[in-house]
ModelCIF file with pLDDT and N, C-alpha, C, O atoms, coordinates in Angstrom:
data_MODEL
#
_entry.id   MODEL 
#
_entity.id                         1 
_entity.type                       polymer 
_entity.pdbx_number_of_molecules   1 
#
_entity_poly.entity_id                      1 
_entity_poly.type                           'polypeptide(L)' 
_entity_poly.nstd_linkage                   no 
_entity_poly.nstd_monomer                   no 
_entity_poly.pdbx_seq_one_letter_code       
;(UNK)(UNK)(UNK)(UNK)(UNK)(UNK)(UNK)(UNK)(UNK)(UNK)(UNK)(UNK)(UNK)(UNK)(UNK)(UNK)
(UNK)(UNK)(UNK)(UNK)(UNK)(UNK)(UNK)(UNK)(UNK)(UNK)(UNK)(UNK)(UNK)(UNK)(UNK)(UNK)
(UNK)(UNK)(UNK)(UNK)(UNK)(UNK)(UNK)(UNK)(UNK)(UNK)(UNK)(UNK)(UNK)(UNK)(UNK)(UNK)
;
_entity_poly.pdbx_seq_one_letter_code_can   XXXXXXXXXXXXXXXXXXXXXXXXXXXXXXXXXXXXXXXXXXXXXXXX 
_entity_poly.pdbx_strand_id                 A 
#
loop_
_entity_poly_seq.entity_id 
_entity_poly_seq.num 
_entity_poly_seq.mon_id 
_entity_poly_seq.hetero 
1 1  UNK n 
1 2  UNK n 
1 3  UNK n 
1 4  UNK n 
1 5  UNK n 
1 6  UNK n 
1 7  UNK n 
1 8  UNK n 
1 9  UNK n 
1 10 UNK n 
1 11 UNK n 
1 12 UNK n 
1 13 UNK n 
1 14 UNK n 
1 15 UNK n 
1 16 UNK n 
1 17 UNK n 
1 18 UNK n 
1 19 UNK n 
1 20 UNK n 
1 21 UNK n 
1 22 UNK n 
1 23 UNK n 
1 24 UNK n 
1 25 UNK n 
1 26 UNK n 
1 27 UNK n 
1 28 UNK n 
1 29 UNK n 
1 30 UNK n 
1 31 UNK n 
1 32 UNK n 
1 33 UNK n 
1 34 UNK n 
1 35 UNK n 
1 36 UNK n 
1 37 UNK n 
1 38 UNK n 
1 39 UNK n 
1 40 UNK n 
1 41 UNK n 
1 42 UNK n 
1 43 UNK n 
1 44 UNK n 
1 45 UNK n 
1 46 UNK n 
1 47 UNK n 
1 48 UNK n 
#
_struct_asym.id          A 
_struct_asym.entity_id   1 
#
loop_
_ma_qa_metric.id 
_ma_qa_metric.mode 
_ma_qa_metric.name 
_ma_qa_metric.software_group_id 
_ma_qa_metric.type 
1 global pLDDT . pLDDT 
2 local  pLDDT . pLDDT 
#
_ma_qa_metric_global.metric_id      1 
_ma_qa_metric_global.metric_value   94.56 
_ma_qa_metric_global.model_id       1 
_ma_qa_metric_global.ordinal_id     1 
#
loop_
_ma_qa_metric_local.label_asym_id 
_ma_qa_metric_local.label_comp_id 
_ma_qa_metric_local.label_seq_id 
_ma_qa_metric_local.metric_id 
_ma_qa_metric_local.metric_value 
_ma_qa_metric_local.model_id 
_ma_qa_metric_local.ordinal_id 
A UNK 1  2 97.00 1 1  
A UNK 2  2 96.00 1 2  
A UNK 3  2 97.00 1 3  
A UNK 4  2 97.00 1 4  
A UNK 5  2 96.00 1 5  
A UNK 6  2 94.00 1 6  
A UNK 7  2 93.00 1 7  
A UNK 8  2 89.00 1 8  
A UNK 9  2 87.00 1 9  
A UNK 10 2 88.00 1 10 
A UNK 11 2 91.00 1 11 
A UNK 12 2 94.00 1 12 
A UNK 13 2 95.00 1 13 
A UNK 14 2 96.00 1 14 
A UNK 15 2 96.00 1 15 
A UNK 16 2 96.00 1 16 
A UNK 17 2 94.00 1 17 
A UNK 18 2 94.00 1 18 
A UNK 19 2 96.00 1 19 
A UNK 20 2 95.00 1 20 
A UNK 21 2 94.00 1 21 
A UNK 22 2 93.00 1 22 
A UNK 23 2 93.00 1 23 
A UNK 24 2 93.00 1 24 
A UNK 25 2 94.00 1 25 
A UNK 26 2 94.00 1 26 
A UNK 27 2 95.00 1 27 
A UNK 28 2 94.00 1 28 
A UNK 29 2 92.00 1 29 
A UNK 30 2 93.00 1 30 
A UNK 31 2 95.00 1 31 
A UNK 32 2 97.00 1 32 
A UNK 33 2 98.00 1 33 
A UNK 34 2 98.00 1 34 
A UNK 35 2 98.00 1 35 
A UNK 36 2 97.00 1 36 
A UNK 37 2 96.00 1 37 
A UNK 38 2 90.00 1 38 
A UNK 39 2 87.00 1 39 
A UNK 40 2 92.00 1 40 
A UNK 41 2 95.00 1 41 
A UNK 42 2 96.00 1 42 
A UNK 43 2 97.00 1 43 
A UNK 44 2 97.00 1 44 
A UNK 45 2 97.00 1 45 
A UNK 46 2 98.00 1 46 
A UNK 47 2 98.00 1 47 
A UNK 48 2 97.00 1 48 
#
loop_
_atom_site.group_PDB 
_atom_site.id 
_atom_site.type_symbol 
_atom_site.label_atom_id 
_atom_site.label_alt_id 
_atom_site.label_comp_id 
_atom_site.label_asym_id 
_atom_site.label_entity_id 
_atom_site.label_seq_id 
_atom_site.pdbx_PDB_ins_code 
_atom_site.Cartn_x 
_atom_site.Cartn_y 
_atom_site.Cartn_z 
_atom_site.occupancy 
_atom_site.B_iso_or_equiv 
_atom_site.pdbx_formal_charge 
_atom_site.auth_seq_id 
_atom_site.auth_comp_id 
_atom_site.auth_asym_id 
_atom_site.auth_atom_id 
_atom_site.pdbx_PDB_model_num 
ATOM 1   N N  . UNK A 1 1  ? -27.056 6.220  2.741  1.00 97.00 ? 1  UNK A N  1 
ATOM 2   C CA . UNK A 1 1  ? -25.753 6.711  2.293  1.00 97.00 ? 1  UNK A CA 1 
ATOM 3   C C  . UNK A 1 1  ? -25.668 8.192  2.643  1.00 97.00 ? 1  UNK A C  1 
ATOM 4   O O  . UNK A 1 1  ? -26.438 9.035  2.182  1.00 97.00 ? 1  UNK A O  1 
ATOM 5   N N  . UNK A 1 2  ? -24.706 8.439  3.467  1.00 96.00 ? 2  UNK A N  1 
ATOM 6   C CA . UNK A 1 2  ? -24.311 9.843  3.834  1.00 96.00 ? 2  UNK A CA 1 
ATOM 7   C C  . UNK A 1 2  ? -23.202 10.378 3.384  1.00 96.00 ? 2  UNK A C  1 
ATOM 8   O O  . UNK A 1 2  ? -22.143 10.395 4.012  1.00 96.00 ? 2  UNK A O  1 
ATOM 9   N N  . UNK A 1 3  ? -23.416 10.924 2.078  1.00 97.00 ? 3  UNK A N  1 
ATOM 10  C CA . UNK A 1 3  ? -21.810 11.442 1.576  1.00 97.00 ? 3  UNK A CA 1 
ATOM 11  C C  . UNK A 1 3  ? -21.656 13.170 1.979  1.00 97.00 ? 3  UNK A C  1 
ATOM 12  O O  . UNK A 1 3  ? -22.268 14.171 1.606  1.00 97.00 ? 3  UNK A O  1 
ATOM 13  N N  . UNK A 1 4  ? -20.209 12.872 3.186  1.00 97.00 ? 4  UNK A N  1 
ATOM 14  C CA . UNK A 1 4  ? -19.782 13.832 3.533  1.00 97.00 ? 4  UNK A CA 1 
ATOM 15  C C  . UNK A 1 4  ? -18.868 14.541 2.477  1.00 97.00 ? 4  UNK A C  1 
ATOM 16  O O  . UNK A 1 4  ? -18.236 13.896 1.640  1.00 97.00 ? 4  UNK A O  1 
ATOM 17  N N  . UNK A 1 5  ? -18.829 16.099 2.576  1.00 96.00 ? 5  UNK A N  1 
ATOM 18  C CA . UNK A 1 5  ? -18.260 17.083 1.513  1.00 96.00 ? 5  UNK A CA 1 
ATOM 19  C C  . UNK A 1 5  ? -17.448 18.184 3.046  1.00 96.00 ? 5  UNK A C  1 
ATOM 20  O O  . UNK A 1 5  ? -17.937 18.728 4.036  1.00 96.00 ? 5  UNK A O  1 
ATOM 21  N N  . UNK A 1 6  ? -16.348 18.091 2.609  1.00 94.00 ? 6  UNK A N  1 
ATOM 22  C CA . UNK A 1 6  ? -15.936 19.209 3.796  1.00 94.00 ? 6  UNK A CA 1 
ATOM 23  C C  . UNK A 1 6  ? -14.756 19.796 3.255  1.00 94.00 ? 6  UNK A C  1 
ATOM 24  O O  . UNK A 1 6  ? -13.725 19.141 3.104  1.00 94.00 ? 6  UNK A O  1 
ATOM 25  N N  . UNK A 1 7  ? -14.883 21.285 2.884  1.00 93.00 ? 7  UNK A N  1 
ATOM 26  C CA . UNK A 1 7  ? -14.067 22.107 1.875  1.00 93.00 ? 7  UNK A CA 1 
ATOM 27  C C  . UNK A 1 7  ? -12.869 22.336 3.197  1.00 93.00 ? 7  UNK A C  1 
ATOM 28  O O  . UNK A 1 7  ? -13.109 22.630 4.368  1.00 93.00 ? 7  UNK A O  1 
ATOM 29  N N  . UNK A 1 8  ? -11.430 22.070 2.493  1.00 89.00 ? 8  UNK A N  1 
ATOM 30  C CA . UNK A 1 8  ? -10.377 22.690 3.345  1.00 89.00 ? 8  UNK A CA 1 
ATOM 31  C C  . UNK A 1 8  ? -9.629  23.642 3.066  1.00 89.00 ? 8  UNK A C  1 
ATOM 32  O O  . UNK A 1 8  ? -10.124 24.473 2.305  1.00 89.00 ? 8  UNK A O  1 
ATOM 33  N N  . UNK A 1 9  ? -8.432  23.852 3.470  1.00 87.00 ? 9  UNK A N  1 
ATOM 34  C CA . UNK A 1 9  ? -7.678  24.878 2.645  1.00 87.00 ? 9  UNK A CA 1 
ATOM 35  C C  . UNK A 1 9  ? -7.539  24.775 1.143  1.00 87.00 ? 9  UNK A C  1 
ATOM 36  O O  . UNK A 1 9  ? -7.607  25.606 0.238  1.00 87.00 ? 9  UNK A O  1 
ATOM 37  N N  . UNK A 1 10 ? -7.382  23.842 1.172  1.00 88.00 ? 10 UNK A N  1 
ATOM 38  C CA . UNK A 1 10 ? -6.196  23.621 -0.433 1.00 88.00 ? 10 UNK A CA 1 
ATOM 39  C C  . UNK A 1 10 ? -7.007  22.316 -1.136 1.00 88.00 ? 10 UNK A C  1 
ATOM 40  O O  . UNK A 1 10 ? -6.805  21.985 -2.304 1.00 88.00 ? 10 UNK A O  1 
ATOM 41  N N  . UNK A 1 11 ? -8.006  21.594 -0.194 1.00 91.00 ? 11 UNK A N  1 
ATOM 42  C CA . UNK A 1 11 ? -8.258  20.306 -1.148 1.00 91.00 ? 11 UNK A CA 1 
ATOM 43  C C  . UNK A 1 11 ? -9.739  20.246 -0.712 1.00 91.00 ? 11 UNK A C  1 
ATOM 44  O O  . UNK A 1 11 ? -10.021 20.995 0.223  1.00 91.00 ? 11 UNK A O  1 
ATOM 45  N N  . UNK A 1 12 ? -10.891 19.371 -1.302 1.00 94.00 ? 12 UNK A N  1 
ATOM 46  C CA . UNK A 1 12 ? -12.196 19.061 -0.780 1.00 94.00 ? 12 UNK A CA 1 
ATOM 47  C C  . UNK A 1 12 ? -11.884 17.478 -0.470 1.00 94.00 ? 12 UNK A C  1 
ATOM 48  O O  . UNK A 1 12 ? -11.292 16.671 -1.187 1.00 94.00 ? 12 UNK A O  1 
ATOM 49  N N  . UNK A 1 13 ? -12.444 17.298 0.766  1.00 95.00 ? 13 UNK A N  1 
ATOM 50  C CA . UNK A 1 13 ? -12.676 15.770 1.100  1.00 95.00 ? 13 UNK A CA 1 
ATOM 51  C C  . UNK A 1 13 ? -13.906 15.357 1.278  1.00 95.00 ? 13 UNK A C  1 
ATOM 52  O O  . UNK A 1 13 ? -14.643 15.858 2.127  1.00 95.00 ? 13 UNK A O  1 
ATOM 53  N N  . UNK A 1 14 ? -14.284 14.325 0.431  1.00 96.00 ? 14 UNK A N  1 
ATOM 54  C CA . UNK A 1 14 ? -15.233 13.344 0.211  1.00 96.00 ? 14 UNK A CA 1 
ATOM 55  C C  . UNK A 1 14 ? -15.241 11.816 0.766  1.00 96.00 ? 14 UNK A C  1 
ATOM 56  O O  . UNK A 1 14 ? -14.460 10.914 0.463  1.00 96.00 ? 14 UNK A O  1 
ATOM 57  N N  . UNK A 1 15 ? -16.551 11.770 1.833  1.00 96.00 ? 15 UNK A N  1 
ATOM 58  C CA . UNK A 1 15 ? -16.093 10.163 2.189  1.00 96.00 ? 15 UNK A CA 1 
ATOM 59  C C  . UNK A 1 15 ? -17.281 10.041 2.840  1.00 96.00 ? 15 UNK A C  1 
ATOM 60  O O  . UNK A 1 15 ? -17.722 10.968 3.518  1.00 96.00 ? 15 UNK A O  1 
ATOM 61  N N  . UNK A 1 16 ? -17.823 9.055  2.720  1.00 96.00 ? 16 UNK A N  1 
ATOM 62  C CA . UNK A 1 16 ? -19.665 8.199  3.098  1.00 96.00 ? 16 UNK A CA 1 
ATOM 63  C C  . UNK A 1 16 ? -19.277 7.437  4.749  1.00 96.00 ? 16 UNK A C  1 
ATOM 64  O O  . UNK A 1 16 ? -20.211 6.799  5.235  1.00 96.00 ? 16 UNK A O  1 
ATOM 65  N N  . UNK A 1 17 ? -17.958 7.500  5.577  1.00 94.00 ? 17 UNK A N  1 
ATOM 66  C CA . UNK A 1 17 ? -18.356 6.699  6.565  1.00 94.00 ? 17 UNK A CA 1 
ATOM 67  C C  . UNK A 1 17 ? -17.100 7.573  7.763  1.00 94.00 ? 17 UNK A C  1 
ATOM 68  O O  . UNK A 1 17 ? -15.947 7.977  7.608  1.00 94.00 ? 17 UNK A O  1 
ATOM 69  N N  . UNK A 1 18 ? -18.200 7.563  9.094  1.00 94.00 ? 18 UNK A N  1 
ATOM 70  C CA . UNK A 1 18 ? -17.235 8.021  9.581  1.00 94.00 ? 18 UNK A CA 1 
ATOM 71  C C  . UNK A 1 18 ? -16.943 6.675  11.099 1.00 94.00 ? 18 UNK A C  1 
ATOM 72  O O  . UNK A 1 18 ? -17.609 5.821  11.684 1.00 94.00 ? 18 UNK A O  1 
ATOM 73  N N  . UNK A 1 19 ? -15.953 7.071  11.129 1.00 96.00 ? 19 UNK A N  1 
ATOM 74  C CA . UNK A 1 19 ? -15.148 5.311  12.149 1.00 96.00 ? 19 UNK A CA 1 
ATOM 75  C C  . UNK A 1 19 ? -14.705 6.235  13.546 1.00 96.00 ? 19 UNK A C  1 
ATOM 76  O O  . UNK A 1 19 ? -14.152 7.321  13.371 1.00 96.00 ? 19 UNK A O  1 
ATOM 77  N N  . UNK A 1 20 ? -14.979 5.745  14.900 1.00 95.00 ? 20 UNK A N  1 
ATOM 78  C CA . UNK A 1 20 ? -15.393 6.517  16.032 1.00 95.00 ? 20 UNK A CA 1 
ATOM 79  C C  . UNK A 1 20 ? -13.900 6.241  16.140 1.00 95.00 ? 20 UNK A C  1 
ATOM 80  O O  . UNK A 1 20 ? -13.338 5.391  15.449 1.00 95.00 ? 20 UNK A O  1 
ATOM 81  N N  . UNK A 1 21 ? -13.142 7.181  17.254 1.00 94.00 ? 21 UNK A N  1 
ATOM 82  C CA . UNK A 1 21 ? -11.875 7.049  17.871 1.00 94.00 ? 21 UNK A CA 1 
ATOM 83  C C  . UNK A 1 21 ? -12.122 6.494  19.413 1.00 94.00 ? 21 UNK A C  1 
ATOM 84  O O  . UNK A 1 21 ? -13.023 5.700  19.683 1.00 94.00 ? 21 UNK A O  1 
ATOM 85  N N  . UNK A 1 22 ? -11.515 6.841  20.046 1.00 93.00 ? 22 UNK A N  1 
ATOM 86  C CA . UNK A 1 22 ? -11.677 6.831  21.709 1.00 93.00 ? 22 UNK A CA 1 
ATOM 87  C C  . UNK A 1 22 ? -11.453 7.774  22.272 1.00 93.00 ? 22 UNK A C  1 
ATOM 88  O O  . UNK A 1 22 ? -11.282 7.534  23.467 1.00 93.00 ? 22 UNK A O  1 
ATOM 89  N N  . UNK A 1 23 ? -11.295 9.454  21.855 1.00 93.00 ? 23 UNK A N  1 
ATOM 90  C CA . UNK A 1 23 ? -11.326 10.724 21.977 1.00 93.00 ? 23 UNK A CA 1 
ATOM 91  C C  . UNK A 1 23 ? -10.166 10.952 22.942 1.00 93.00 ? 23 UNK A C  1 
ATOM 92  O O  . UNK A 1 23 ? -9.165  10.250 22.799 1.00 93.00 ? 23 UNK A O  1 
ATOM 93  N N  . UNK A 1 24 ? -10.210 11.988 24.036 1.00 93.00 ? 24 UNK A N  1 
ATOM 94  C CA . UNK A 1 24 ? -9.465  12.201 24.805 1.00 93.00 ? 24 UNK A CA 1 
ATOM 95  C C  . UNK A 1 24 ? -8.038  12.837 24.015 1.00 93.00 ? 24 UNK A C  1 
ATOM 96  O O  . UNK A 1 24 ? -7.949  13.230 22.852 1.00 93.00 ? 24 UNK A O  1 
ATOM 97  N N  . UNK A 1 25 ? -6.971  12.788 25.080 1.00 94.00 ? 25 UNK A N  1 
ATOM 98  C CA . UNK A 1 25 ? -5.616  13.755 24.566 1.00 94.00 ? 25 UNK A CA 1 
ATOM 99  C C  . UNK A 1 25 ? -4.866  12.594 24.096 1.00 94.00 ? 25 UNK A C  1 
ATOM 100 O O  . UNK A 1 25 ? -4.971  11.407 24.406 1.00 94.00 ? 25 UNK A O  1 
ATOM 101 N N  . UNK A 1 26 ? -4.013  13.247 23.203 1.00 94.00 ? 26 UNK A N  1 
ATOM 102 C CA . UNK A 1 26 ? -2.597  12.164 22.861 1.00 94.00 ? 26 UNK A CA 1 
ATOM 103 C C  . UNK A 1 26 ? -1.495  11.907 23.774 1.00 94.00 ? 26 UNK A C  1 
ATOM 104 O O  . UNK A 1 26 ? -0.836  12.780 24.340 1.00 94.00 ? 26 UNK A O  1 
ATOM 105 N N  . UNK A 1 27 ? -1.346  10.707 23.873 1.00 95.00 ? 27 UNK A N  1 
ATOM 106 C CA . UNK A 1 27 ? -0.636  10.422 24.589 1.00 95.00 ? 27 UNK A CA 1 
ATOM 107 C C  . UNK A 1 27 ? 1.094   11.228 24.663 1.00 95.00 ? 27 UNK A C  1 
ATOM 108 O O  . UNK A 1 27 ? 1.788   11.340 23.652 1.00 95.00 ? 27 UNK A O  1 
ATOM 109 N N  . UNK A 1 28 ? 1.406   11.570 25.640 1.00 94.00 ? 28 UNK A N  1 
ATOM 110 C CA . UNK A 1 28 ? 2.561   12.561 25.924 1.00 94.00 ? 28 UNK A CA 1 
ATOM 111 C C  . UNK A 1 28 ? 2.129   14.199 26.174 1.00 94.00 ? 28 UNK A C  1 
ATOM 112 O O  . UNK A 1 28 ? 2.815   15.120 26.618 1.00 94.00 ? 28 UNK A O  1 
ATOM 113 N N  . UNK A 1 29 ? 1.281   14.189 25.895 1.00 92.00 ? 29 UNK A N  1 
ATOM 114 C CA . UNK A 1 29 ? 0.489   15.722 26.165 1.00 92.00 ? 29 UNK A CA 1 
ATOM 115 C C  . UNK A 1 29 ? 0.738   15.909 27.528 1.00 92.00 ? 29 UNK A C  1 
ATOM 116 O O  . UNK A 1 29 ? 1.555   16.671 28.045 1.00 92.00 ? 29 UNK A O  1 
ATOM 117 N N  . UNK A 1 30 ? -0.160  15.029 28.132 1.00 93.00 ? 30 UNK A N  1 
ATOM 118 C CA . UNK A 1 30 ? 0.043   15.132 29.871 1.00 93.00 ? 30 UNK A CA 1 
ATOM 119 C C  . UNK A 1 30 ? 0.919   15.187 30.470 1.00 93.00 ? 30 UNK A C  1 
ATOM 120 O O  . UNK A 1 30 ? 0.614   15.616 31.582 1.00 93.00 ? 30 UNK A O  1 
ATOM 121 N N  . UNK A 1 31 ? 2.536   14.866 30.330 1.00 95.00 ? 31 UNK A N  1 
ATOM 122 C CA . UNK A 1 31 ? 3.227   14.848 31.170 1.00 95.00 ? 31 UNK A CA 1 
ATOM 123 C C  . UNK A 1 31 ? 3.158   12.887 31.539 1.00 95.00 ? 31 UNK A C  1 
ATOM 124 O O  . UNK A 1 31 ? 2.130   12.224 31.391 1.00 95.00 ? 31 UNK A O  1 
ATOM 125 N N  . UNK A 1 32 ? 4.400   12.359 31.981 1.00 97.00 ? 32 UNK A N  1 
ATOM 126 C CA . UNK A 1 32 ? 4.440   11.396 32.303 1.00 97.00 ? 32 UNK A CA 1 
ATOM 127 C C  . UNK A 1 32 ? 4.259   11.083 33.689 1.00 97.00 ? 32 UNK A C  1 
ATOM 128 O O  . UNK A 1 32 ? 4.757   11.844 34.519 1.00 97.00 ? 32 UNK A O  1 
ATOM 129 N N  . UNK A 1 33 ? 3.286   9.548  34.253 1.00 98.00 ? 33 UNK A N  1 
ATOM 130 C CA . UNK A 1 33 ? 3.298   9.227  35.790 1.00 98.00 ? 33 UNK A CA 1 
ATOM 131 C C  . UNK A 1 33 ? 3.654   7.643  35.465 1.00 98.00 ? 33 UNK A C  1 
ATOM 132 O O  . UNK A 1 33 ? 3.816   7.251  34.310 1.00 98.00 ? 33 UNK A O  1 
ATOM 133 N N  . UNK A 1 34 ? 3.733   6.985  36.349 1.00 98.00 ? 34 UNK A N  1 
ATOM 134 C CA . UNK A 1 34 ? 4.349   5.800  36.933 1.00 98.00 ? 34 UNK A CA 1 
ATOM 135 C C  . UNK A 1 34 ? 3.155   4.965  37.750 1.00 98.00 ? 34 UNK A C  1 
ATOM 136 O O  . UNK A 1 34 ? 2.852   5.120  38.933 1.00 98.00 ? 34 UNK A O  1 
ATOM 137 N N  . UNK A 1 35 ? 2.490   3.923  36.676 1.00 98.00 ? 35 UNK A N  1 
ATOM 138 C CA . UNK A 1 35 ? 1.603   2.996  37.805 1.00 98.00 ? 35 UNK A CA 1 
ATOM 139 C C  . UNK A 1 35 ? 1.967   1.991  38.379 1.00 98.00 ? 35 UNK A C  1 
ATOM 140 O O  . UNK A 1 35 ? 2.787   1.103  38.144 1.00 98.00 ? 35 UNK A O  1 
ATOM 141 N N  . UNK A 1 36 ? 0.867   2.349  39.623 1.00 97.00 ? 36 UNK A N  1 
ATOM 142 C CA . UNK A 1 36 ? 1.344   0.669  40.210 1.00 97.00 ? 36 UNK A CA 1 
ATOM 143 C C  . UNK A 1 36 ? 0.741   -0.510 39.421 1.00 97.00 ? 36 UNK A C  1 
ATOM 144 O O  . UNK A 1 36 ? -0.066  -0.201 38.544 1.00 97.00 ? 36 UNK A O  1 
ATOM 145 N N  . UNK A 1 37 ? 0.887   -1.215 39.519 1.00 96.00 ? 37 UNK A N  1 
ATOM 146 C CA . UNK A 1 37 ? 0.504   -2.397 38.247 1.00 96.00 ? 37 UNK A CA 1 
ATOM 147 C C  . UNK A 1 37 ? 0.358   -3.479 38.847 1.00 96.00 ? 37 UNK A C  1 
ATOM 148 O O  . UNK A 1 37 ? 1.239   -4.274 38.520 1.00 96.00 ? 37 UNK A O  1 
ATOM 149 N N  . UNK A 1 38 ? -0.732  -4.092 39.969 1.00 90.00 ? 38 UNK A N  1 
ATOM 150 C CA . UNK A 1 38 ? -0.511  -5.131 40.400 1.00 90.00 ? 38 UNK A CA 1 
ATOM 151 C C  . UNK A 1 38 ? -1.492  -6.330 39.521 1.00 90.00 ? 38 UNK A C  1 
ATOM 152 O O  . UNK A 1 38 ? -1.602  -7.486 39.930 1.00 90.00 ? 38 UNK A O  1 
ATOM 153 N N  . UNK A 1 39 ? -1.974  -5.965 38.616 1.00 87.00 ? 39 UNK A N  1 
ATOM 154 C CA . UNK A 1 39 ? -2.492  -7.410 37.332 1.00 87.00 ? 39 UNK A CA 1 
ATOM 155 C C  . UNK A 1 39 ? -3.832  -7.316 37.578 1.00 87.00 ? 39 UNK A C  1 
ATOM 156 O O  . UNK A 1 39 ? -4.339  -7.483 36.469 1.00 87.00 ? 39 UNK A O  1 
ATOM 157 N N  . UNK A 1 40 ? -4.686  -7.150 38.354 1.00 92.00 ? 40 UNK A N  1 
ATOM 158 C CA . UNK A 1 40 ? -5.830  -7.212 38.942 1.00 92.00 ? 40 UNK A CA 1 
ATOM 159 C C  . UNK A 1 40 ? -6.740  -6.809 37.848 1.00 92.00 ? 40 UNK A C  1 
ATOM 160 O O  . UNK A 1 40 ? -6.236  -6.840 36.726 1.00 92.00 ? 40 UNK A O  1 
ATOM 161 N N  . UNK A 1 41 ? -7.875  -6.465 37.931 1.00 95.00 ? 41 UNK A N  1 
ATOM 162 C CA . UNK A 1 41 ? -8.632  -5.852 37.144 1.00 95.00 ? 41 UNK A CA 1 
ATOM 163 C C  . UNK A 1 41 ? -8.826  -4.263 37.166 1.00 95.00 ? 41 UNK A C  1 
ATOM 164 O O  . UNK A 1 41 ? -9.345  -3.665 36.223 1.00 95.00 ? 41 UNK A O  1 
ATOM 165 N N  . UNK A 1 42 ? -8.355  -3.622 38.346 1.00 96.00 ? 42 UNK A N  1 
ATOM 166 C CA . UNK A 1 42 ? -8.483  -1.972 38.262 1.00 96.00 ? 42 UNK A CA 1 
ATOM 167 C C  . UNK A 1 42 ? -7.323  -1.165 38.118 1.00 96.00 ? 42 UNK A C  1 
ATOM 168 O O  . UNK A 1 42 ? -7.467  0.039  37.907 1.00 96.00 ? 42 UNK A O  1 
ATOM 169 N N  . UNK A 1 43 ? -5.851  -1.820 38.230 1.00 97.00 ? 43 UNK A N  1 
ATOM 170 C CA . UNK A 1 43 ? -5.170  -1.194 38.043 1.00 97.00 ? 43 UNK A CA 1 
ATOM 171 C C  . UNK A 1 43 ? -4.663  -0.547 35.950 1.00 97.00 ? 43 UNK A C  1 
ATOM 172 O O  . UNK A 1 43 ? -4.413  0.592  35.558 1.00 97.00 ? 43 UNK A O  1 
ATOM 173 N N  . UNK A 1 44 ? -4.718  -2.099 35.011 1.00 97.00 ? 44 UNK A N  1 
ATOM 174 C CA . UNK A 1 44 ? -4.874  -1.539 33.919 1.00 97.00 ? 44 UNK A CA 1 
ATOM 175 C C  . UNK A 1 44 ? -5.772  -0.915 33.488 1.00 97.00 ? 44 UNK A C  1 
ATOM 176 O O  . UNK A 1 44 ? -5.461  -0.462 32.386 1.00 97.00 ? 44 UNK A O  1 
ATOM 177 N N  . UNK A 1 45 ? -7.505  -0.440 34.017 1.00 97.00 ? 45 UNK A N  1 
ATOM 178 C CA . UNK A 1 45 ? -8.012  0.044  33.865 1.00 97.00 ? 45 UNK A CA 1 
ATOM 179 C C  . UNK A 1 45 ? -7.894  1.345  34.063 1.00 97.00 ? 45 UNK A C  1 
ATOM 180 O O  . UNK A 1 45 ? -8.317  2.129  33.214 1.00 97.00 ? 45 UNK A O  1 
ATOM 181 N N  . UNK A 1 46 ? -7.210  1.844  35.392 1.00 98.00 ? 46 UNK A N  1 
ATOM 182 C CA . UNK A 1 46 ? -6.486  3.280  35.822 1.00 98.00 ? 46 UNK A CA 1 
ATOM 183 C C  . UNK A 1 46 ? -5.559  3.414  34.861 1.00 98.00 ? 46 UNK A C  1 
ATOM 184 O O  . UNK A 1 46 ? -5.474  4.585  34.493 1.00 98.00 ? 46 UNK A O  1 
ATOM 185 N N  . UNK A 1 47 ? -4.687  2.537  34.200 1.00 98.00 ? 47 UNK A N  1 
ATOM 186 C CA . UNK A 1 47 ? -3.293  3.159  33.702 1.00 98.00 ? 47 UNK A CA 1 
ATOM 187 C C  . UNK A 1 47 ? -4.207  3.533  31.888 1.00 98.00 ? 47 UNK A C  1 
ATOM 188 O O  . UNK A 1 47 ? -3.772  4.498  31.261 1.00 98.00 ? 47 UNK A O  1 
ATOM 189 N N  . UNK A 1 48 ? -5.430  2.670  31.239 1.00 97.00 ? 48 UNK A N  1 
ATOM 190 C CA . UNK A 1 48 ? -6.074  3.431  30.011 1.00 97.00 ? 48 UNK A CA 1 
ATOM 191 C C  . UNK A 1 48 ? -6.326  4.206  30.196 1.00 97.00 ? 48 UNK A C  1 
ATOM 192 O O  . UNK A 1 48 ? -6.845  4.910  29.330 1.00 97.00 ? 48 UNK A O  1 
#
């Protein structure tokens, strides 16, 4: 059991688990592009 303590401005947060994201920028940050999309296996892999 790992109970995290992390003082903020205005409140303390307490919580035993931390849950991974998929990191990187939010989407719209970048600027918008246009894929080609032909179904295959590498093109939805380029457009994640």
């Amino acid at each position: 059991i790992d109970v995290r303590v992390e003082i903020g401005l205005k409140e303390a947060y307490i919580y035993t688990r931390k849950i991974a994201g998929i990191g990187g920028l939010p989407v719209g940050s970048s600027g918008r592009g246009v894929v080609l999309f032909s179904g295959g296996i590498d093109s939805p892999v380029a457009a994640y």
